[in-house]
C-alpha atoms as a PDB file:
ATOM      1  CA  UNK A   1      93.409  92.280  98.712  1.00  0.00           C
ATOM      2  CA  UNK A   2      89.764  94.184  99.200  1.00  0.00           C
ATOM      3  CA  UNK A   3      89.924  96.754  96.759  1.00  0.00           C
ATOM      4  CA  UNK A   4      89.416  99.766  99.770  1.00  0.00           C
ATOM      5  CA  UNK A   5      92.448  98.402 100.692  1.00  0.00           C
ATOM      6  CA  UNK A   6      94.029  99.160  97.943  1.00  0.00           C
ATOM      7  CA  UNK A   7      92.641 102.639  97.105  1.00  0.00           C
ATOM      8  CA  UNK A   8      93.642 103.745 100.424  1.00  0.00           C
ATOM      9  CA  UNK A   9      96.732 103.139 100.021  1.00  0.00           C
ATOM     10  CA  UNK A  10      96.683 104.813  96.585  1.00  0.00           C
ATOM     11  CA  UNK A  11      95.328 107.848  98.365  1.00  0.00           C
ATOM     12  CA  UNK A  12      97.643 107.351 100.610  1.00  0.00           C
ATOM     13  CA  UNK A  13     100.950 107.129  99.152  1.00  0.00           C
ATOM     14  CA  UNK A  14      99.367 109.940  96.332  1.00  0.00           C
ATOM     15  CA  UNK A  15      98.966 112.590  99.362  1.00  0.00           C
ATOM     16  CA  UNK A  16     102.393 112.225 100.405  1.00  0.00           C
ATOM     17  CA  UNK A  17     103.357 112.541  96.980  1.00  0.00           C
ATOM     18  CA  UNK A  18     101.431 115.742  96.583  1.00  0.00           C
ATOM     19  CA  UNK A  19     102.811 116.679  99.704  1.00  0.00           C
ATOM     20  CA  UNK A  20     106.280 116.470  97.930  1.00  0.00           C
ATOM     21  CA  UNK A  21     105.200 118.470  95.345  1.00  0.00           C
ATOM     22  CA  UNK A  22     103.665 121.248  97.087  1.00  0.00           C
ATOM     23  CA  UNK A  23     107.150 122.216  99.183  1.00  0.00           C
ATOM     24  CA  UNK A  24     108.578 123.691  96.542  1.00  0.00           C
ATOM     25  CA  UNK A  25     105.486 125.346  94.853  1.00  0.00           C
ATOM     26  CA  UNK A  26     104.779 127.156  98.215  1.00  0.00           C
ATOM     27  CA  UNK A  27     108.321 128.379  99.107  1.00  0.00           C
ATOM     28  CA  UNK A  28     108.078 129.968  95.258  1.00  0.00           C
ATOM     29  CA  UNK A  29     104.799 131.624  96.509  1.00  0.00           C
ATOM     30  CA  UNK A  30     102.385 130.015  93.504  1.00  0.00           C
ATOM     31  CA  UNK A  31      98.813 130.288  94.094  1.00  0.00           C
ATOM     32  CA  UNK A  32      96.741 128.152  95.569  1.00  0.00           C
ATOM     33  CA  UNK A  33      94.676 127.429  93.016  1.00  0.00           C
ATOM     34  CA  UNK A  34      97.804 126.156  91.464  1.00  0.00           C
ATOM     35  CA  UNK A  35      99.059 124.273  95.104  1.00  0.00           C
ATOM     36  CA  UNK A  36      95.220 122.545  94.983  1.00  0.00           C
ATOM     37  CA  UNK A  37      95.500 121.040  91.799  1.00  0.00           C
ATOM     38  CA  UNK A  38      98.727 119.640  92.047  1.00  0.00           C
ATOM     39  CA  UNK A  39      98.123 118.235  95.223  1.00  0.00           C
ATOM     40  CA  UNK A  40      94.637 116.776  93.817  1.00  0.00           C
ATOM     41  CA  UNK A  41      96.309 115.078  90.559  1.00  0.00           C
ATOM     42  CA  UNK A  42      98.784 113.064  92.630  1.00  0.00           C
ATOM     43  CA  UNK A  43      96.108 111.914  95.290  1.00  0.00           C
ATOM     44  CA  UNK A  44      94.176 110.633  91.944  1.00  0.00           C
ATOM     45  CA  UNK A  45      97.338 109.527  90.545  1.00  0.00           C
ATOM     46  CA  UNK A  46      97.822 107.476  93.569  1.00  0.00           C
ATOM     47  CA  UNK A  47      94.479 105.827  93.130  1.00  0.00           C
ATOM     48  CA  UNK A  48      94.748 105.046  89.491  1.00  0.00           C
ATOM     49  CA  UNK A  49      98.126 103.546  90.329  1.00  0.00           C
ATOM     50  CA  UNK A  50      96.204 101.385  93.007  1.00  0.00           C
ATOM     51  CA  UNK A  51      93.440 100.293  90.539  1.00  0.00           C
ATOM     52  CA  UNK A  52      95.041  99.798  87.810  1.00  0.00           C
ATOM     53  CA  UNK A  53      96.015  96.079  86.773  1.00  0.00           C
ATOM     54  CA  UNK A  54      98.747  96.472  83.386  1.00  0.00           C
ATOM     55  CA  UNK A  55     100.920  93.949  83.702  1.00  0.00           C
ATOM     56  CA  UNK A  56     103.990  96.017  83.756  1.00  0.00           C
ATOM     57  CA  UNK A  57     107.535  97.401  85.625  1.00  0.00           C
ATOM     58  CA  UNK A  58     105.686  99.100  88.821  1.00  0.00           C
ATOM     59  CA  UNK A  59     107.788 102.441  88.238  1.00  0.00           C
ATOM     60  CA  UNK A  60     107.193 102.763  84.446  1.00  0.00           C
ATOM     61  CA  UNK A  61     103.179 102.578  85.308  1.00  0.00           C
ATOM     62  CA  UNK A  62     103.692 105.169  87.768  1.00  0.00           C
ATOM     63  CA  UNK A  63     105.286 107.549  85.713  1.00  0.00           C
ATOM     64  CA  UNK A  64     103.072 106.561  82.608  1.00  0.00           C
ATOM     65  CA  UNK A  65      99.848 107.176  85.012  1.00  0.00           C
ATOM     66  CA  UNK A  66     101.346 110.296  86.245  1.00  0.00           C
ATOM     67  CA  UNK A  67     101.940 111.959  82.647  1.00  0.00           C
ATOM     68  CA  UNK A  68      98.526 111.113  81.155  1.00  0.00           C
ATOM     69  CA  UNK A  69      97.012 112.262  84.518  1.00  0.00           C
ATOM     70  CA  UNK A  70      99.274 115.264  83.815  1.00  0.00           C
ATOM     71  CA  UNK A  71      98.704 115.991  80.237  1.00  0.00           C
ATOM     72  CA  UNK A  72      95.430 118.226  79.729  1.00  0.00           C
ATOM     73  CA  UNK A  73      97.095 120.778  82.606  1.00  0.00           C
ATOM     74  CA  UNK A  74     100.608 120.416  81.013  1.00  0.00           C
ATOM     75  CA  UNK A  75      98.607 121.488  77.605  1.00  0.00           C
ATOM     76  CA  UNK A  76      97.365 124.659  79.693  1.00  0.00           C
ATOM     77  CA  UNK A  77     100.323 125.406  81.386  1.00  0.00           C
ATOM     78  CA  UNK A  78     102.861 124.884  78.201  1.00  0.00           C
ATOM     79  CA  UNK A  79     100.298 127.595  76.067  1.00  0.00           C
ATOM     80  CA  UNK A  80     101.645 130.406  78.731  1.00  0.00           C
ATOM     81  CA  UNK A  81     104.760 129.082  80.085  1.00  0.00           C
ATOM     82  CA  UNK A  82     106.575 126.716  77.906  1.00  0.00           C
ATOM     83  CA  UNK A  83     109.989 126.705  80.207  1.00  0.00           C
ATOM     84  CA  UNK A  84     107.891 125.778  83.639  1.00  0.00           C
ATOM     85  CA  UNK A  85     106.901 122.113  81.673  1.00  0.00           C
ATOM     86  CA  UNK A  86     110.661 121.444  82.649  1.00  0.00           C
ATOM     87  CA  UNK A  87     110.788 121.851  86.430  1.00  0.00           C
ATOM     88  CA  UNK A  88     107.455 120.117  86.518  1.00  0.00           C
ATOM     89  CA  UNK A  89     108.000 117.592  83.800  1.00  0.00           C
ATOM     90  CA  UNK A  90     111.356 116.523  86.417  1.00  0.00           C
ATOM     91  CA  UNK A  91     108.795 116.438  89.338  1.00  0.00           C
ATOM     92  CA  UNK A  92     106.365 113.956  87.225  1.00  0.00           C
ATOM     93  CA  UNK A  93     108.627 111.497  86.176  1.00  0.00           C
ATOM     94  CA  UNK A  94     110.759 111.386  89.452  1.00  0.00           C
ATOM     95  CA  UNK A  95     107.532 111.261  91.770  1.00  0.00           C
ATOM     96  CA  UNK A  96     105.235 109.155  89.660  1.00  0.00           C
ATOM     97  CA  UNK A  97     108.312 106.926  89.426  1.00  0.00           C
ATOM     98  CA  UNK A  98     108.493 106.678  93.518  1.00  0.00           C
ATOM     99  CA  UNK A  99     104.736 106.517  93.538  1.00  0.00           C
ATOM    100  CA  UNK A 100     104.491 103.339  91.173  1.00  0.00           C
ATOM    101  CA  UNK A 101     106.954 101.847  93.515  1.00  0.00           C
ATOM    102  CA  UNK A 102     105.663 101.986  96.660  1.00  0.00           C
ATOM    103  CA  UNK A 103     102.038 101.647  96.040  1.00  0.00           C
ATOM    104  CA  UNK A 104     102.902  98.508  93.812  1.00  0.00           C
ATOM    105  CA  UNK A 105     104.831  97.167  96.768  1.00  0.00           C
ATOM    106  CA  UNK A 106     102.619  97.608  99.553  1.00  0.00           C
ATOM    107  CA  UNK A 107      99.383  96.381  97.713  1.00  0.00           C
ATOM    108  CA  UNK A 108     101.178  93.148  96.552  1.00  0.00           C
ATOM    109  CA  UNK A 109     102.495  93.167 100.196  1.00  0.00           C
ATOM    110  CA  UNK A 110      98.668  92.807 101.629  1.00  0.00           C
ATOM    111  CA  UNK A 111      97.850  90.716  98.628  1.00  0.00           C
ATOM    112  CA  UNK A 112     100.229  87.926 100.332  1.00  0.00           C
END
């Protein structure tokens, strides 16, 4: 598969991800500085996901992705509010999980 191919579909699949994420972040009224950068880390998670060749379980390299993408913000975030790593540590795992998933399966799908 072309490697645009690929990242689009990373981009892809990571907007609609970030999508997911933002629904409840804007009914709680966050900011948007806040909305942005969530949205932005699961676009990029969506192209590291794409790009990235480790031979390993689709969903674990989601979620793996996902947390290291996640961990310089999670440092910032756990300094002021420790409890809010919870709700968003849930949201990581479950949607890098899905993301590792379905980008795995529809760039081995094209690869065919």
């Amino acid at each position: 598969m072309q490697s645009n191919n690929k990242i689009f579909i990373g981009i892809s699949f990571g907007g609609i991800a970030g999508l997911v994420d933002l629904i409840p972040m804007i009914i709680q009224n966050l900011t948007w500085d806040a909305n942005l950068s969530a949205f932005s880390m699961w676009v990029i998670v969506g192209v590291f996901i794409a790009s990235v060749n480790w031979q390993m379980n689709s969903i674990l390299k989601g979620i793996f992705i996902s947390f290291i993408v996640f961990l310089p913000s999670g440092i910032l975030i756990g300094w002021k509010e420790p409890l809010s790593l919870m709700p968003i540590s849930a949201m990581t795992l479950i949607l890098g999980g899905f993301s590792g998933h379905f980008i795995s399966k529809y760039t081995d799908k094209n690869e065919k």
